[in-house]
PDB file of N, CA and C in Angstrom:
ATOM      1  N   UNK A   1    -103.550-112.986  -2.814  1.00  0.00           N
ATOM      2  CA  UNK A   1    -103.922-112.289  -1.594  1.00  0.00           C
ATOM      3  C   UNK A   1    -103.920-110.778  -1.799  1.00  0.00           C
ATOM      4  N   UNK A   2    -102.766-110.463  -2.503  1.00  0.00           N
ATOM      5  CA  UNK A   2    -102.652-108.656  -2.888  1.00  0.00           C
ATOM      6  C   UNK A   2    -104.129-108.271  -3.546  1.00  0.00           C
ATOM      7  N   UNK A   3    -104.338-109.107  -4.630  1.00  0.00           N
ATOM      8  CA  UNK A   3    -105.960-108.538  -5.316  1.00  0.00           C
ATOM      9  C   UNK A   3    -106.961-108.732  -4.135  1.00  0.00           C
ATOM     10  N   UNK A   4    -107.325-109.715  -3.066  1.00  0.00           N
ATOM     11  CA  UNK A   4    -108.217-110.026  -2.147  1.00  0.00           C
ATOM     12  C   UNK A   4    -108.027-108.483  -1.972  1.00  0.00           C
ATOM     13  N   UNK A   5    -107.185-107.585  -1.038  1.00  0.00           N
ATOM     14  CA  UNK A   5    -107.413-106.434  -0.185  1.00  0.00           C
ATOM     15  C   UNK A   5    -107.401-105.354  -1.734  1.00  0.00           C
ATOM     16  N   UNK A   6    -107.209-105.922  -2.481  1.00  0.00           N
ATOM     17  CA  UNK A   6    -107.410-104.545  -3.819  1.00  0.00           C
ATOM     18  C   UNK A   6    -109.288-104.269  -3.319  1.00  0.00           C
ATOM     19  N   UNK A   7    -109.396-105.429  -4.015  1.00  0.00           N
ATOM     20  CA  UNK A   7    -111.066-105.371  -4.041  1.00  0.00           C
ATOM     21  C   UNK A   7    -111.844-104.787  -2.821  1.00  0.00           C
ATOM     22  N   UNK A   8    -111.582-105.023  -1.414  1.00  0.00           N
ATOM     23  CA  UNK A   8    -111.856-104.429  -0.524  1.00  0.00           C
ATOM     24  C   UNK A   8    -111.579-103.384  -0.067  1.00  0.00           C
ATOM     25  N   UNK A   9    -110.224-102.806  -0.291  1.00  0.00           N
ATOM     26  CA  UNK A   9    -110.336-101.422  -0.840  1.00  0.00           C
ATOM     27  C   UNK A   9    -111.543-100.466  -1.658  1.00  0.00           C
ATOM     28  N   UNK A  10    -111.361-101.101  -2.801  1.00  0.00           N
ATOM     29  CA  UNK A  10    -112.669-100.123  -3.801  1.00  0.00           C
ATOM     30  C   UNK A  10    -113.870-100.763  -3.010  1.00  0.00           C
ATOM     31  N   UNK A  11    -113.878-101.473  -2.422  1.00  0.00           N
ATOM     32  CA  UNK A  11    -115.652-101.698  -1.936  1.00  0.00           C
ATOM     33  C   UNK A  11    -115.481-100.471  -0.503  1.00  0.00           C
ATOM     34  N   UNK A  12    -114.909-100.470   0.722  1.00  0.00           N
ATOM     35  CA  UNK A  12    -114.670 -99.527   1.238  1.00  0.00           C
ATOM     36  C   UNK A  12    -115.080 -98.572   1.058  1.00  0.00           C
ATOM     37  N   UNK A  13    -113.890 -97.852   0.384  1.00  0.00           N
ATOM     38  CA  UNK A  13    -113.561 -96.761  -0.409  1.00  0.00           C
ATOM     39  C   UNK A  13    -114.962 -95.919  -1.097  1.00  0.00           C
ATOM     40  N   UNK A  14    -115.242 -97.067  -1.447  1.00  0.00           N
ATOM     41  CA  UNK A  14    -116.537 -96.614  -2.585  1.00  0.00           C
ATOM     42  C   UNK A  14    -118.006 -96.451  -1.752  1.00  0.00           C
ATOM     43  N   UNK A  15    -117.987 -97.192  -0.553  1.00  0.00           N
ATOM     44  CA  UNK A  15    -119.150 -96.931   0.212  1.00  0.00           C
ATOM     45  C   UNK A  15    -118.609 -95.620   0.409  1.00  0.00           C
ATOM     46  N   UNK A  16    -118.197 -95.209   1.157  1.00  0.00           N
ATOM     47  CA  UNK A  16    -117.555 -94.207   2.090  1.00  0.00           C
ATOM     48  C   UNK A  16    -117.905 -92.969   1.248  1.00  0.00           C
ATOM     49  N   UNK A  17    -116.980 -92.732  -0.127  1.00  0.00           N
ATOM     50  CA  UNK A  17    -117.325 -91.926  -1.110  1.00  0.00           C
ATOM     51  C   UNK A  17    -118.979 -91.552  -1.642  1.00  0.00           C
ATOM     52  N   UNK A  18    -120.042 -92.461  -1.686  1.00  0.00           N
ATOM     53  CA  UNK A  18    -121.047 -92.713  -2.187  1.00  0.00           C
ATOM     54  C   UNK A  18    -121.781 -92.015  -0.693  1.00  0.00           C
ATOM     55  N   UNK A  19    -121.445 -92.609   0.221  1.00  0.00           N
ATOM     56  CA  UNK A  19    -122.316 -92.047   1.781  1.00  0.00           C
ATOM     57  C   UNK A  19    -122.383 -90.513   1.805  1.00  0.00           C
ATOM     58  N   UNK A  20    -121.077 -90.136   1.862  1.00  0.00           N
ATOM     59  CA  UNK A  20    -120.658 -88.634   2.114  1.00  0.00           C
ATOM     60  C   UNK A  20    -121.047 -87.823   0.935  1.00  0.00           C
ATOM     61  N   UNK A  21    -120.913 -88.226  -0.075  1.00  0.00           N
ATOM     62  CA  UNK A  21    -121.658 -87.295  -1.140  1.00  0.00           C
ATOM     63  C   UNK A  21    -123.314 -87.415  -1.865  1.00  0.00           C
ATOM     64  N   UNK A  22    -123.699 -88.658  -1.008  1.00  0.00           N
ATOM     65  CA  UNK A  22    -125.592 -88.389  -0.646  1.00  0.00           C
ATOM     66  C   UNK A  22    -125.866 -87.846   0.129  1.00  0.00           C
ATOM     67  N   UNK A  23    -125.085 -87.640   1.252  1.00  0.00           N
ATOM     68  CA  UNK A  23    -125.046 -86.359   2.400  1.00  0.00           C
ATOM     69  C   UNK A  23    -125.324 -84.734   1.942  1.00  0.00           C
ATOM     70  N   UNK A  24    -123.983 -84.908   1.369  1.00  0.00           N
ATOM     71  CA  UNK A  24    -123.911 -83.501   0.292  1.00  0.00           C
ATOM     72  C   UNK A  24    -124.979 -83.249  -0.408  1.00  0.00           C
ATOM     73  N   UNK A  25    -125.669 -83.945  -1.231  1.00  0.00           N
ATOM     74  CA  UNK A  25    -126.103 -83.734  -2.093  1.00  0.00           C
ATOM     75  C   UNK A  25    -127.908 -83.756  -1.654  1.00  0.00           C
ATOM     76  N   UNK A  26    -127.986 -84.023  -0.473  1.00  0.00           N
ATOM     77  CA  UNK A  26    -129.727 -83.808   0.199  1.00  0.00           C
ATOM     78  C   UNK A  26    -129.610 -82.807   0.970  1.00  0.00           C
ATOM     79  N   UNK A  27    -128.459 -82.467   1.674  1.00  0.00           N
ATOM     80  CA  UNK A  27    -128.161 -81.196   1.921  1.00  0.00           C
ATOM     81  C   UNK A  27    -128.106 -80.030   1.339  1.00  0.00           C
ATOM     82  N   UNK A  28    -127.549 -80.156  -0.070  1.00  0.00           N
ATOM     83  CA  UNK A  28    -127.573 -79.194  -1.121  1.00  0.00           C
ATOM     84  C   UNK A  28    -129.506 -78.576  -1.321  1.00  0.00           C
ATOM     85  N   UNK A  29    -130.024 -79.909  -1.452  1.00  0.00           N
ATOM     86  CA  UNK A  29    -131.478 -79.966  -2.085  1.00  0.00           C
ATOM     87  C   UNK A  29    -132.207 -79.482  -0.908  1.00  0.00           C
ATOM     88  N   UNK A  30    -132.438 -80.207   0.150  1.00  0.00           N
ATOM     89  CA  UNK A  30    -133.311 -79.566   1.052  1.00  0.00           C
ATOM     90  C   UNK A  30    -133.235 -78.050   2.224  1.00  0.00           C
ATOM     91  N   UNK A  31    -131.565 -77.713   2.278  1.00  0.00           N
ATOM     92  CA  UNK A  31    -131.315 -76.910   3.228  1.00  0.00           C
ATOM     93  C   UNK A  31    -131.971 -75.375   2.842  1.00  0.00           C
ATOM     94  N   UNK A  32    -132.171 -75.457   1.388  1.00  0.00           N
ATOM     95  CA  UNK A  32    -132.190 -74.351   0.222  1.00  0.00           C
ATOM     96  C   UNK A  32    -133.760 -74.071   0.673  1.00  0.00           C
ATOM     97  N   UNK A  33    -134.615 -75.152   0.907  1.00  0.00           N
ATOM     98  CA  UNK A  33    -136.485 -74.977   0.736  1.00  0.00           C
ATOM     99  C   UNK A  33    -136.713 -74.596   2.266  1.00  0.00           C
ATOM    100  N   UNK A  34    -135.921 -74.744   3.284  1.00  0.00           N
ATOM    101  CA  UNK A  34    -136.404 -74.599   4.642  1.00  0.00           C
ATOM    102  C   UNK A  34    -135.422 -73.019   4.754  1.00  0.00           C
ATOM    103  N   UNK A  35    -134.832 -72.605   4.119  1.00  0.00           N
ATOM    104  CA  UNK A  35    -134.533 -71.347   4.318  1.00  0.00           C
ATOM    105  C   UNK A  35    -135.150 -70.264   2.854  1.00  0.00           C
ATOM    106  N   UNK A  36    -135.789 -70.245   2.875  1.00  0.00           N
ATOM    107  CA  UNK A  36    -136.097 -69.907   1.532  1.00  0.00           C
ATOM    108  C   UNK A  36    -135.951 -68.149   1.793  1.00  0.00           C
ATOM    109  N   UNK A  37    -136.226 -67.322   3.078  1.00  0.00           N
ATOM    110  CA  UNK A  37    -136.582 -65.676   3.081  1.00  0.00           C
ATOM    111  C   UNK A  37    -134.729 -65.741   3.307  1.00  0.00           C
ATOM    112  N   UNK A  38    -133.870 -66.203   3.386  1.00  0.00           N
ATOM    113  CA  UNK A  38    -132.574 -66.015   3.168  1.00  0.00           C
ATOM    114  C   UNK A  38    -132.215 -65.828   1.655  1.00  0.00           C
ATOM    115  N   UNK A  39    -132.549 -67.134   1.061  1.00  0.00           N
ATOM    116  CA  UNK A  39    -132.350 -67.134  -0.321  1.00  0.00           C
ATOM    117  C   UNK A  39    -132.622 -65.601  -1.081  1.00  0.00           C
ATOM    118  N   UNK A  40    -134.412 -65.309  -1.056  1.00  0.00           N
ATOM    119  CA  UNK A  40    -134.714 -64.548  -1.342  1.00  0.00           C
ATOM    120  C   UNK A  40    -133.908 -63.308  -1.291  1.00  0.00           C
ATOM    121  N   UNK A  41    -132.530 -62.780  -0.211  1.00  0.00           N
ATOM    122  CA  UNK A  41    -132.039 -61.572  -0.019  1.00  0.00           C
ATOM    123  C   UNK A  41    -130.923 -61.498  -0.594  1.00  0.00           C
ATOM    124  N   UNK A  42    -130.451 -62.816  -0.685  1.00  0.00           N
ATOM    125  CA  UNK A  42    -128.937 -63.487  -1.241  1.00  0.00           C
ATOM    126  C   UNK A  42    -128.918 -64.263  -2.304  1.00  0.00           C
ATOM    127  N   UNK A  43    -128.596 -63.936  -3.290  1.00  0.00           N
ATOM    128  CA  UNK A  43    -128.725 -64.955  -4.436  1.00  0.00           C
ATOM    129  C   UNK A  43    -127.348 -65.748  -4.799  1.00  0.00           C
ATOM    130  N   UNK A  44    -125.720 -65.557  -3.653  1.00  0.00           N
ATOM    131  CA  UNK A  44    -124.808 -66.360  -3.901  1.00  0.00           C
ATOM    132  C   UNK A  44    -125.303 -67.669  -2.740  1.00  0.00           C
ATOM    133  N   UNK A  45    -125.825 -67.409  -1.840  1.00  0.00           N
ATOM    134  CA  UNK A  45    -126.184 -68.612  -1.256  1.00  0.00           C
ATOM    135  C   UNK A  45    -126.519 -69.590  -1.875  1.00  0.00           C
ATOM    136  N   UNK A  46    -127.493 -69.248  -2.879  1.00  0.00           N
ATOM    137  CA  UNK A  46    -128.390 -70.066  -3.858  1.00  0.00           C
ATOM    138  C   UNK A  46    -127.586 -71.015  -4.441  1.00  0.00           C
ATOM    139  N   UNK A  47    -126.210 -70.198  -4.916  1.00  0.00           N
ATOM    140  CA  UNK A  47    -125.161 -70.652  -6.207  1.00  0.00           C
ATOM    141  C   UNK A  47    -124.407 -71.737  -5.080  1.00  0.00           C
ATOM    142  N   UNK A  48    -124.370 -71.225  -3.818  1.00  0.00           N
ATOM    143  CA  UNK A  48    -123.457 -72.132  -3.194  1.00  0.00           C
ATOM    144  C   UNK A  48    -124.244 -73.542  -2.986  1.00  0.00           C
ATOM    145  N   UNK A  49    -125.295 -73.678  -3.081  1.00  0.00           N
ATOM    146  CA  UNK A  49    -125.991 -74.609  -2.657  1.00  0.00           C
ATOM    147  C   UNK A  49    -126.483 -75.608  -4.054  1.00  0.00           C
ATOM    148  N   UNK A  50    -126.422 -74.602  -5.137  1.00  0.00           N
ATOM    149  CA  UNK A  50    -126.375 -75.290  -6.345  1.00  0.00           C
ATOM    150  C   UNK A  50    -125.177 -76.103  -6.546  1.00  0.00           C
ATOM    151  N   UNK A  51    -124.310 -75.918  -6.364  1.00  0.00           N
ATOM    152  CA  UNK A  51    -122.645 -76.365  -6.091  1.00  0.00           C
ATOM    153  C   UNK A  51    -122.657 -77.720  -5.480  1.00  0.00           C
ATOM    154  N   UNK A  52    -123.568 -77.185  -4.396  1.00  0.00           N
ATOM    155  CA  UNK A  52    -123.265 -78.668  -3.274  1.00  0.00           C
ATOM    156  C   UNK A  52    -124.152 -79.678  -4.391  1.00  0.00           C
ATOM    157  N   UNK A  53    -125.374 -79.597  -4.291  1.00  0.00           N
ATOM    158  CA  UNK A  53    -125.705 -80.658  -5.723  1.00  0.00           C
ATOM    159  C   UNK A  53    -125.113 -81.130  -6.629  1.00  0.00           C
ATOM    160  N   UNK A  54    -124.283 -80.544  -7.569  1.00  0.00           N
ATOM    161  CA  UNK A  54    -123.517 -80.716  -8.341  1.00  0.00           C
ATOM    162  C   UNK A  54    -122.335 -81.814  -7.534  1.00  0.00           C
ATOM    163  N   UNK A  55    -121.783 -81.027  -6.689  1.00  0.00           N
ATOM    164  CA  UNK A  55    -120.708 -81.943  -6.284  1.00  0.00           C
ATOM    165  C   UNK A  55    -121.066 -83.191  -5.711  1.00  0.00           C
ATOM    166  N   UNK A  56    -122.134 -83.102  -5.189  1.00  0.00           N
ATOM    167  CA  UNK A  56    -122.630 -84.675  -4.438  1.00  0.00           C
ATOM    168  C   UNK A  56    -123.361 -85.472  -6.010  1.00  0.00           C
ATOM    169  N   UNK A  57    -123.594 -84.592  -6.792  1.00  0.00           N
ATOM    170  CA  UNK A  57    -124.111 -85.634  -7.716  1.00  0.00           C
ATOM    171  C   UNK A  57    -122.599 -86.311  -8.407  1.00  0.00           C
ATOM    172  N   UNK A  58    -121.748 -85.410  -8.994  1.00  0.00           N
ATOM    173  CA  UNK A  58    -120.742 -86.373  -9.162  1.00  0.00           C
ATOM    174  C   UNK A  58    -119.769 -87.092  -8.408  1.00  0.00           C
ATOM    175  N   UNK A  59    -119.384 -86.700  -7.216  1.00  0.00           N
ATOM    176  CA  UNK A  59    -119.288 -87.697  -6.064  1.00  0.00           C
ATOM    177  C   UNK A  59    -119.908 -89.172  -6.453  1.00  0.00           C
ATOM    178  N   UNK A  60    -121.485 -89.002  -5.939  1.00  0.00           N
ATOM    179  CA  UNK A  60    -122.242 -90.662  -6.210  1.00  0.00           C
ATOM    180  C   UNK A  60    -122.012 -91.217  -7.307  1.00  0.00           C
ATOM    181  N   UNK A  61    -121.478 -90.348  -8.437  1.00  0.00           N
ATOM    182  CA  UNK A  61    -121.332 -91.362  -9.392  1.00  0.00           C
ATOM    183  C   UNK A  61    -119.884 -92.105  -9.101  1.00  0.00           C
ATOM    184  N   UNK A  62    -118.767 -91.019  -8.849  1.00  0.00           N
ATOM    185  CA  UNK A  62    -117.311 -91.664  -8.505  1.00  0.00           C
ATOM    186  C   UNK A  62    -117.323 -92.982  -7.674  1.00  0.00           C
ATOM    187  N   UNK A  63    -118.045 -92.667  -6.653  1.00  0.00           N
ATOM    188  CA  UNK A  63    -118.505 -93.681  -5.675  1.00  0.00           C
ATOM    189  C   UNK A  63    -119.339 -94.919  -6.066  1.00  0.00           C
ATOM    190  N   UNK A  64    -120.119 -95.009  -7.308  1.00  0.00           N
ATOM    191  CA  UNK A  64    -120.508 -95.926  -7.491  1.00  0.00           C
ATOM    192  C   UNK A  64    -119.968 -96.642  -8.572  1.00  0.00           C
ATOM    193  N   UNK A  65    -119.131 -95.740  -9.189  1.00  0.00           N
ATOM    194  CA  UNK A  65    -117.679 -96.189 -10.311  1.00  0.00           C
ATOM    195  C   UNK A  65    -116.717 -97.180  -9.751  1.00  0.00           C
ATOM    196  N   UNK A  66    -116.420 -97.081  -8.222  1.00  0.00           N
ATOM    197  CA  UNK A  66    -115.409 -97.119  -7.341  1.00  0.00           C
ATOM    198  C   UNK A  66    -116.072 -98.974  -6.872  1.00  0.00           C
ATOM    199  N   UNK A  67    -117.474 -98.596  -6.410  1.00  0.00           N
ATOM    200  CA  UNK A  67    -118.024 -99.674  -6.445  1.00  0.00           C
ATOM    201  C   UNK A  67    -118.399-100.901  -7.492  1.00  0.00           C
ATOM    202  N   UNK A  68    -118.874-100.557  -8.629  1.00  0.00           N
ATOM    203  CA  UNK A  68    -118.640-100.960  -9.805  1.00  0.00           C
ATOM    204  C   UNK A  68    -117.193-102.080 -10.119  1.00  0.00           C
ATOM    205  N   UNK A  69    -116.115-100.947  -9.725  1.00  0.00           N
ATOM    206  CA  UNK A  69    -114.661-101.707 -10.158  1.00  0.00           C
ATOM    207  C   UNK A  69    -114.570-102.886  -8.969  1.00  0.00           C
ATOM    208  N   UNK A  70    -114.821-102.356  -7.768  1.00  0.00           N
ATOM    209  CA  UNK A  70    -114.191-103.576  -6.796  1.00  0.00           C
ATOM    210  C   UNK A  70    -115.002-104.399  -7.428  1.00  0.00           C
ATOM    211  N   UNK A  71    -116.371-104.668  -7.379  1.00  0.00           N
ATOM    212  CA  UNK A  71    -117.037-105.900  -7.765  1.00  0.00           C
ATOM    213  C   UNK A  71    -116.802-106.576  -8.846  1.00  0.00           C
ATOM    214  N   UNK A  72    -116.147-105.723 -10.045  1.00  0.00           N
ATOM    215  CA  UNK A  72    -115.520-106.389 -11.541  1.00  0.00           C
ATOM    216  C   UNK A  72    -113.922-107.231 -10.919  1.00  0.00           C
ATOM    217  N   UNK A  73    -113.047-106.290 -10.200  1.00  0.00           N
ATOM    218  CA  UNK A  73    -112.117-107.040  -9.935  1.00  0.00           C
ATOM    219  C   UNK A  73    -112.358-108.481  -8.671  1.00  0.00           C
ATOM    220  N   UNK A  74    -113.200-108.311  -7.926  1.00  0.00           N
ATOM    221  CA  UNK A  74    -113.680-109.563  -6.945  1.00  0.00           C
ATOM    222  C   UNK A  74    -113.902-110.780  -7.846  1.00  0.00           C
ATOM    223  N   UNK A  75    -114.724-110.277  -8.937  1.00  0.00           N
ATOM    224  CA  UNK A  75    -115.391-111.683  -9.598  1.00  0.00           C
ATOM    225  C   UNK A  75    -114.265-112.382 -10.809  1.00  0.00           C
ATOM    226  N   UNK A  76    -113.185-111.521 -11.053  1.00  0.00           N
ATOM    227  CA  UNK A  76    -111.742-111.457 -11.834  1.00  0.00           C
ATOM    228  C   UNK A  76    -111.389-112.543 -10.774  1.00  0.00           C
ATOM    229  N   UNK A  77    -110.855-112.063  -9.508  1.00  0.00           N
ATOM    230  CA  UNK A  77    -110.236-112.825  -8.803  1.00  0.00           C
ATOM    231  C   UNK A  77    -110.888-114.377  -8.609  1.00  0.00           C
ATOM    232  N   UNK A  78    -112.010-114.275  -8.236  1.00  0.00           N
ATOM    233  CA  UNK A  78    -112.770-115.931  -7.733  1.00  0.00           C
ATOM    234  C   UNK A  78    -113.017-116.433  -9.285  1.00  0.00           C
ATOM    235  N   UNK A  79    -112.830-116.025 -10.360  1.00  0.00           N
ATOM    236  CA  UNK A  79    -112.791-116.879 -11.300  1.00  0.00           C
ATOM    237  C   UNK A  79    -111.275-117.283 -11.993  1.00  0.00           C
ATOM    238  N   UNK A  80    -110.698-116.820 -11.943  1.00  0.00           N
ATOM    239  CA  UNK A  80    -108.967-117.241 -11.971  1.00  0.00           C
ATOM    240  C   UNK A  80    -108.865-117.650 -10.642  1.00  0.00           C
ATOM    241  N   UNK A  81    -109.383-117.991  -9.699  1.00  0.00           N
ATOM    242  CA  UNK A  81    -109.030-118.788  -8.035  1.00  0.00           C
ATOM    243  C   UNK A  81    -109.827-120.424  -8.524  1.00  0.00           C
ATOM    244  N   UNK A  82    -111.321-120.395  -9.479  1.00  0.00           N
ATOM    245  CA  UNK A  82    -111.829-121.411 -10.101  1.00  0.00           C
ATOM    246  C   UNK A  82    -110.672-122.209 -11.053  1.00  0.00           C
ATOM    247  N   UNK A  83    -110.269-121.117 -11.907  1.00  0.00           N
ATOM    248  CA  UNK A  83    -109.295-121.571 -13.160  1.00  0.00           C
ATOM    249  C   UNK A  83    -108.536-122.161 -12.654  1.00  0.00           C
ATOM    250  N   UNK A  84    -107.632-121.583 -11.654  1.00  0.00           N
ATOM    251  CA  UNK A  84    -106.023-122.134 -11.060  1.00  0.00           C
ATOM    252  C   UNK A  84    -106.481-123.876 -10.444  1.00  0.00           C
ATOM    253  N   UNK A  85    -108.005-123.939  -9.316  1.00  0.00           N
ATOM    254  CA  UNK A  85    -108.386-125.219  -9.193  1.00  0.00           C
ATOM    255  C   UNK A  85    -109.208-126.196  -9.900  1.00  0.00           C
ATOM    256  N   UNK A  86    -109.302-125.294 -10.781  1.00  0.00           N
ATOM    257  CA  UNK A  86    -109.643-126.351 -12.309  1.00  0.00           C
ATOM    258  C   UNK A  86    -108.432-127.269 -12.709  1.00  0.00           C
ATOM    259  N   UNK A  87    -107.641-126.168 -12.910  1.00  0.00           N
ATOM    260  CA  UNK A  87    -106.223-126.743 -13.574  1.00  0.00           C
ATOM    261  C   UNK A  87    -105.657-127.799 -12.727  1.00  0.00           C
ATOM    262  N   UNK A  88    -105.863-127.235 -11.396  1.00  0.00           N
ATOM    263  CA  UNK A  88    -104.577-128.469 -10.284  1.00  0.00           C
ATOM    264  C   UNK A  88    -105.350-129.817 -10.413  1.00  0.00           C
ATOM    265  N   UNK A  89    -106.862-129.899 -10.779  1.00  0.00           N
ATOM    266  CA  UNK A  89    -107.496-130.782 -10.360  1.00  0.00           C
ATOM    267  C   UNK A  89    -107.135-132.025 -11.364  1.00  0.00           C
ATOM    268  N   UNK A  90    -106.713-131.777 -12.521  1.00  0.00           N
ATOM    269  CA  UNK A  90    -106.006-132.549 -13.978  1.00  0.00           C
ATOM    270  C   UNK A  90    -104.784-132.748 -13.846  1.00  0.00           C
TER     271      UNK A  90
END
């Protein structure tokens, strides 16, 4: 039962992480082209917005790392849940 809520954890977890930093990271990309005569006067804006890309790009990956693991440990669990009623069944 402890691994059942592991796994749903990282599935959670990992949406949540993955949502909020595709947020970030189209925000980073598009906020930059609809302000562009700002950019032009300010060139740390630019850097700040390069940033947000960066961070939402590695975000989605954490997030899909996060996702990745729950689904390795889910299919861990239902195949040792197979094994254990393999075994009782002999």
């Amino acid at each position: 039962m402890k691994k059942e809520k592991k796994y749903r954890f990282y599935y959670i977890f990992g949406t949540i992480v993955t949502i909020f930093s595709i947020i970030i990271l189209l925000i980073g990309i598009f906020v930059p082209m609809s302000i562009e005569e700002i950019l032009a006067n300010n060139s740390i804006i630019g850097w700040v917005f390069f940033g947000l890309v960066i961070i939402g790009a590695i975000g989605s990956f954490f997030g899909t790392y996060l996702l990745k693991k729950g689904n390795f440990l889910k299919i861990n669990y239902d195949a040792n849940k197979e094994k254990d009623n393999f075994i009782n069944k002999e």
